[in-house]
N, C-alpha and C. Protein backbone atom coordinates (compact mmCIF):
# COMPACT_ATOMS: atom_id res chain seq x y z
N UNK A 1 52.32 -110.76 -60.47
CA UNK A 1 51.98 -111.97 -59.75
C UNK A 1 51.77 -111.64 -58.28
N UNK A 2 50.75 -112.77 -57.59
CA UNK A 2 50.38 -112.41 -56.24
C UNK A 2 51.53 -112.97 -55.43
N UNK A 3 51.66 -113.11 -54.28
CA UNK A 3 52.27 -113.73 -53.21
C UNK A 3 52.08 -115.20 -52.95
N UNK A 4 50.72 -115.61 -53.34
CA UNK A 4 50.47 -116.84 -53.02
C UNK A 4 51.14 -117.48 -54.44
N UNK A 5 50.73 -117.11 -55.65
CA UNK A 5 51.46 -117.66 -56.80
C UNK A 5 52.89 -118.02 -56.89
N UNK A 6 53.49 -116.75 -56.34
CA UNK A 6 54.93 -116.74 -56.35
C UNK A 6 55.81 -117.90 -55.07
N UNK A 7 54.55 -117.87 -54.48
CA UNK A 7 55.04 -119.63 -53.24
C UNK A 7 54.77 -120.86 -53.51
N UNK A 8 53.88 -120.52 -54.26
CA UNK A 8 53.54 -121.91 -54.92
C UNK A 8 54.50 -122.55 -56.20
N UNK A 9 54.98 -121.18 -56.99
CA UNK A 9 55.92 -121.70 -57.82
C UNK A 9 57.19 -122.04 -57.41
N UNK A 10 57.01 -121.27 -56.32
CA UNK A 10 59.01 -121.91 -55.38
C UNK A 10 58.49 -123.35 -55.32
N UNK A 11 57.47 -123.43 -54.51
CA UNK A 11 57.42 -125.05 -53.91
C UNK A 11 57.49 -125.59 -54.77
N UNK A 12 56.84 -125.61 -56.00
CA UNK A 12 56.75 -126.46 -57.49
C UNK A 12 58.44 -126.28 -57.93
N UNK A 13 58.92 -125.46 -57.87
CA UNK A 13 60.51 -125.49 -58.42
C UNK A 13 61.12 -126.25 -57.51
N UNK A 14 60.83 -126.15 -55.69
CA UNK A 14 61.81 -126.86 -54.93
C UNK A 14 61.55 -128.42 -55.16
N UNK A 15 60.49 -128.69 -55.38
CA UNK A 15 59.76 -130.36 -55.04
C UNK A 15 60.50 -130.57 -56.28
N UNK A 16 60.45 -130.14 -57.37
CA UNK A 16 61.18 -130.62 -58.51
C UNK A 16 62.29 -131.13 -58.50
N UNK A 17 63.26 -130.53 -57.98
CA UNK A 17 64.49 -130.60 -57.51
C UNK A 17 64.58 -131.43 -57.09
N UNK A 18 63.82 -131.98 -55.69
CA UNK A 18 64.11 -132.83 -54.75
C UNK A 18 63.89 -134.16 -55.94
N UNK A 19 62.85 -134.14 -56.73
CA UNK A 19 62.89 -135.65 -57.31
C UNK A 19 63.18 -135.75 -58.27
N UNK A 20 64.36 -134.80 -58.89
CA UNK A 20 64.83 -134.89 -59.74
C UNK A 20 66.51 -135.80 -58.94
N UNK A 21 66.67 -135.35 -57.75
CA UNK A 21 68.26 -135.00 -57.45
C UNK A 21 67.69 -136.89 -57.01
N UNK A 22 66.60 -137.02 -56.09
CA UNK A 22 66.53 -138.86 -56.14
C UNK A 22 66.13 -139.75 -57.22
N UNK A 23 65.74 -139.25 -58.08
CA UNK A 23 65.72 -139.92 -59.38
C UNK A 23 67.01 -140.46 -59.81
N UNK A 24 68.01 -139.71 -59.67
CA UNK A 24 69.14 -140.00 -60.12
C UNK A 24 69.94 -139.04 -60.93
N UNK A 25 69.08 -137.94 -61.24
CA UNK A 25 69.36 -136.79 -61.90
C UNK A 25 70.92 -135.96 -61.30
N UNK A 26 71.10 -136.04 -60.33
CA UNK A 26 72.12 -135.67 -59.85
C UNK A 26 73.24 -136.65 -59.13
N UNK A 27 74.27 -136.14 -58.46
CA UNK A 27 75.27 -137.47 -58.65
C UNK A 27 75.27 -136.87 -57.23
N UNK A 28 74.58 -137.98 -56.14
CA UNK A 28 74.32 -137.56 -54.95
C UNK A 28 75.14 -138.92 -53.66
N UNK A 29 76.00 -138.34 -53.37
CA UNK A 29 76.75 -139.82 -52.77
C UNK A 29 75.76 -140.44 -51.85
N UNK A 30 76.33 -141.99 -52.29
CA UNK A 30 75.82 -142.54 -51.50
C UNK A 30 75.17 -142.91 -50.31
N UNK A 31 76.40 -142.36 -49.53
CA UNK A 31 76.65 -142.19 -48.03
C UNK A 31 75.08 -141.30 -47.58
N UNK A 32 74.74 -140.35 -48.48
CA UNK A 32 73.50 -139.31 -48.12
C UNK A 32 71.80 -140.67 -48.31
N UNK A 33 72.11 -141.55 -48.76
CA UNK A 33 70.95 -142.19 -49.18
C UNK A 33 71.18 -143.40 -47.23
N UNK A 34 72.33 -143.48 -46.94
CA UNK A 34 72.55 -144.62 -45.82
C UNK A 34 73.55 -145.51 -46.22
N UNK A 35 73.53 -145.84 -47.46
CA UNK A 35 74.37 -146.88 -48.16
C UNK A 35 76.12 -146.70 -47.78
N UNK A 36 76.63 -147.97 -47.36
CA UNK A 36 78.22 -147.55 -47.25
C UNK A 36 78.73 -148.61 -47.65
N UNK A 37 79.28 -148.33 -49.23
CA UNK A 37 79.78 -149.00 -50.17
C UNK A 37 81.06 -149.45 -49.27
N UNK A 38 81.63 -149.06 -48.80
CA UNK A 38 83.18 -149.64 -48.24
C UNK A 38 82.69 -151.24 -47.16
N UNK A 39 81.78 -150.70 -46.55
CA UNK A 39 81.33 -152.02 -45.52
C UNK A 39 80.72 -152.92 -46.47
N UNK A 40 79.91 -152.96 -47.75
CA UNK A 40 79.18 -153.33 -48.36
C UNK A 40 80.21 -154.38 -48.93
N UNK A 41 81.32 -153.67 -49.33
CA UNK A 41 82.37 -153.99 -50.45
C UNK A 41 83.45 -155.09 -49.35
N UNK A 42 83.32 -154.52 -48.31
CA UNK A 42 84.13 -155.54 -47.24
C UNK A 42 83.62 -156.73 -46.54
N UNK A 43 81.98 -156.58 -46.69
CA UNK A 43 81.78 -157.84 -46.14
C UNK A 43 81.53 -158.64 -47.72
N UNK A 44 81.62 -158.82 -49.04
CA UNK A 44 80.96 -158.89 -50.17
C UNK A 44 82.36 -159.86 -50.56
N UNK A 45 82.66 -158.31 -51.21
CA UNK A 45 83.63 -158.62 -52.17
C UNK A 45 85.39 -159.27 -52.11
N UNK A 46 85.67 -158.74 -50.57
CA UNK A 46 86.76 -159.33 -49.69
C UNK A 46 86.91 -160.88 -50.04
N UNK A 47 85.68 -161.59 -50.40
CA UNK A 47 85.69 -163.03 -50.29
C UNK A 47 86.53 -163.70 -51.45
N UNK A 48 86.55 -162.57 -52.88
CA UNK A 48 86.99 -163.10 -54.17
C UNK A 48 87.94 -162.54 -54.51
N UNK A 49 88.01 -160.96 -53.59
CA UNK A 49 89.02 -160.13 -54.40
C UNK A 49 89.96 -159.34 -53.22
N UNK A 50 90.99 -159.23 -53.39
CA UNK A 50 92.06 -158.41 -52.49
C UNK A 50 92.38 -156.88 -53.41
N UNK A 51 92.64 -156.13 -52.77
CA UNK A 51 93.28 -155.22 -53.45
C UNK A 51 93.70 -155.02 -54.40
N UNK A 52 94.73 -156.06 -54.66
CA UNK A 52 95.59 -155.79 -55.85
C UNK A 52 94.61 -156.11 -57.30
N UNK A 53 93.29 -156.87 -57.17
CA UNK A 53 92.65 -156.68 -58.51
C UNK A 53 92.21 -155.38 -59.19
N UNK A 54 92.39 -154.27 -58.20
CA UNK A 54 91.82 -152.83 -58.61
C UNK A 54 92.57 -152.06 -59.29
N UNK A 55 94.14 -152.86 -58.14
CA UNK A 55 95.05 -151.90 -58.92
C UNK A 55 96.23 -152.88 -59.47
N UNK A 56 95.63 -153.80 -60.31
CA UNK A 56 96.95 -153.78 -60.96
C UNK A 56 97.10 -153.53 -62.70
N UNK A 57 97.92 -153.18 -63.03
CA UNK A 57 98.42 -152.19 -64.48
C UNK A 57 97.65 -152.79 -65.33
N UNK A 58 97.41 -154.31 -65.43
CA UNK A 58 96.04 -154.86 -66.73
C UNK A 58 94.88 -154.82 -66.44
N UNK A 59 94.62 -154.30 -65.76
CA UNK A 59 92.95 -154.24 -65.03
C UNK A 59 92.09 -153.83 -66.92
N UNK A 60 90.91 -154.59 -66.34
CA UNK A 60 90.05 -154.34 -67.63
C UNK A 60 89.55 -153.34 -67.54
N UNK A 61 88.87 -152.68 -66.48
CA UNK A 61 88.08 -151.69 -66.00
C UNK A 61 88.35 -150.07 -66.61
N UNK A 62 88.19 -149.90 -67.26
CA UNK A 62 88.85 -148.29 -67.54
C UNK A 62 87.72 -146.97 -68.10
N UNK A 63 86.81 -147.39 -67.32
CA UNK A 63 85.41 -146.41 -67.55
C UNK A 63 84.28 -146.67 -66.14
N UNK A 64 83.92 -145.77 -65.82
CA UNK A 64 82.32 -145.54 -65.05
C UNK A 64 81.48 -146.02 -65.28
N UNK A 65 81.07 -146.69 -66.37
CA UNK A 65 80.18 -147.80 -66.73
C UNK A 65 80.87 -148.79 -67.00
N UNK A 66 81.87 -149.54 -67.08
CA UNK A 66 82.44 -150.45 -67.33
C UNK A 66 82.62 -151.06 -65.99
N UNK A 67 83.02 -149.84 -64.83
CA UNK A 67 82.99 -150.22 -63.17
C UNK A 67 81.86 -151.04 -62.86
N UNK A 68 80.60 -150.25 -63.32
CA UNK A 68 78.93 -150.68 -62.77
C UNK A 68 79.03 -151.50 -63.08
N UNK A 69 79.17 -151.80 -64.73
CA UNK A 69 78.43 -153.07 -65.22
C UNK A 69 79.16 -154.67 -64.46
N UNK A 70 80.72 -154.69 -64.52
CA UNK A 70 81.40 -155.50 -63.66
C UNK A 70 81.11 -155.77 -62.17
N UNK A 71 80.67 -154.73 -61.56
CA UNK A 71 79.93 -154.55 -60.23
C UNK A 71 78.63 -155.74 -59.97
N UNK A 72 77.76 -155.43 -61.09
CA UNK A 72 76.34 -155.69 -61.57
C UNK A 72 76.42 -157.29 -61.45
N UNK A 73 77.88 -157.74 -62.58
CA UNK A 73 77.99 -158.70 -62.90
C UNK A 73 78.33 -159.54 -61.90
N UNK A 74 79.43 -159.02 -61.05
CA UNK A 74 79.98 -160.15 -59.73
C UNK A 74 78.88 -159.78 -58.70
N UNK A 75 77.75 -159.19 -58.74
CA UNK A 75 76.57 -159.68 -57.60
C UNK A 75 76.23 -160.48 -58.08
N UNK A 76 75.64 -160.47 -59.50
CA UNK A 76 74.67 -161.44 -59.92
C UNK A 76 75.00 -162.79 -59.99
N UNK A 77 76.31 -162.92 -60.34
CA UNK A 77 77.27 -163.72 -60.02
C UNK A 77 77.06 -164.98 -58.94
N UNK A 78 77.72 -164.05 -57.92
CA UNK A 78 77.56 -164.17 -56.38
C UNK A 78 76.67 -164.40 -55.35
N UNK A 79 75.41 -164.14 -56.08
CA UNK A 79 73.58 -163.93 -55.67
C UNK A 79 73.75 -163.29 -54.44
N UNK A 80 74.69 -161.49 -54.24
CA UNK A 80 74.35 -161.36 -53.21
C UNK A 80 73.32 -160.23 -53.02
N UNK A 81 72.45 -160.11 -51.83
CA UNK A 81 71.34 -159.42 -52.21
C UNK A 81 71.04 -157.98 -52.28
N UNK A 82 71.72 -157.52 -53.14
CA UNK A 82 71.93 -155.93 -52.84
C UNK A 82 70.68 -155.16 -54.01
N UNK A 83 70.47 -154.00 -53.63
CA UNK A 83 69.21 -153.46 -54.07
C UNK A 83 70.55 -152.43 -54.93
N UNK A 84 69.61 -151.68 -56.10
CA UNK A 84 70.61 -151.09 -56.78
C UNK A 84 71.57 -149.64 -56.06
N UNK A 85 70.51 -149.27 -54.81
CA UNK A 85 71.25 -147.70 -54.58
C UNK A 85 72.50 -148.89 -53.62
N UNK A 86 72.27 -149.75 -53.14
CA UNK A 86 73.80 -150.69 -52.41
C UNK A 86 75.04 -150.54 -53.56
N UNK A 87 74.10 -151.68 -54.61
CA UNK A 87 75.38 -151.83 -55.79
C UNK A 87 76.12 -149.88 -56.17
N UNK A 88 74.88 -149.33 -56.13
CA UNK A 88 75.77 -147.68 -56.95
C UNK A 88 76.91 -147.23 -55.87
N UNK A 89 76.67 -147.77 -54.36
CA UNK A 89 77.38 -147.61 -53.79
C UNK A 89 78.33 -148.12 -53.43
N UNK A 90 78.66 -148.97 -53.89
CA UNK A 90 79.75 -150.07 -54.00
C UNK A 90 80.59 -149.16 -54.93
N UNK A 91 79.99 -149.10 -56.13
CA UNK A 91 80.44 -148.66 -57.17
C UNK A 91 81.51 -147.41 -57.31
N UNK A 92 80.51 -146.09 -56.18
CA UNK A 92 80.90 -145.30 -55.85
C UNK A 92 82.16 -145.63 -54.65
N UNK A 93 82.45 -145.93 -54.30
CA UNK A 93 82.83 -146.27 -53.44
C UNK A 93 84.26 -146.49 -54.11
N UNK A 94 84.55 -147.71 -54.85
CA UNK A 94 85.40 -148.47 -55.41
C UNK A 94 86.06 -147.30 -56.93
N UNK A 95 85.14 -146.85 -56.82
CA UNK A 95 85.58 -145.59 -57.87
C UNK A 95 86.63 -144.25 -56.77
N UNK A 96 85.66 -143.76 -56.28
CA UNK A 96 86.69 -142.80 -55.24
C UNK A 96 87.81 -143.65 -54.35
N UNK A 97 87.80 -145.09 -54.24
CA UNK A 97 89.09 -145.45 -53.76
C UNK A 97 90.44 -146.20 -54.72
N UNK A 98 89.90 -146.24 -55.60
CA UNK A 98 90.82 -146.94 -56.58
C UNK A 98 90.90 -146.12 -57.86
N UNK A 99 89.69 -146.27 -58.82
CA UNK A 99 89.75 -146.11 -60.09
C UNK A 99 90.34 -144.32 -60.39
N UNK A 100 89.35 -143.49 -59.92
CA UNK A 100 89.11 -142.11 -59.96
C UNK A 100 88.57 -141.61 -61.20
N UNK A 101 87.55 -142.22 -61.53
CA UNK A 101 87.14 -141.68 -63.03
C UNK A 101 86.57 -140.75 -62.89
């Protein structure tokens, strides 16, 4: 192979990457997209819920999709206007501070 081939296939391997990792293909925090689930979650969710719904011993919640979908549900809920990389970050968010799945 020439030189020019062999740059062209990096670029074709790197660009891949890149829209694979924003596709969703990779588990890329939030925080890297702008989104900050904690402020999101404090001006939002503060209104219905305190702390202790995350953590207390009967919580329904006991999966990473079970988080989202409940997430999903009290926006839609709520009609508040969050685009989905907000909600994943909520999500994320409420996962690394409470759940730890």
């Amino acid at each position: 192979m020439n030189r020019i081939t062999i740059t062209f296939i990096s670029a074709l391997v790197l660009s891949s990457a890149c829209l694979f990792a924003f596709a969703g293909g990779v588990n890329v925090p939030p925080e890297a997209h702008g989104r900050d689930g904690g402020k999101l979650h404090e001006q939002h969710c503060f209104k219905c819920h305190t702390d202790s719904v995350y953590t207390r011993e009967n919580r329904f919640v006991k999966s990473l999709d079970a988080l989202s979908k409940q997430v999903k549900r009290c926006k839609n809920n709520v009609g508040v206007p969050w685009f989905d990389e907000d909600t994943n970050a909520v999500v994320h968010f409420l996962n690394e501070k409470y759940y730890k799945f």
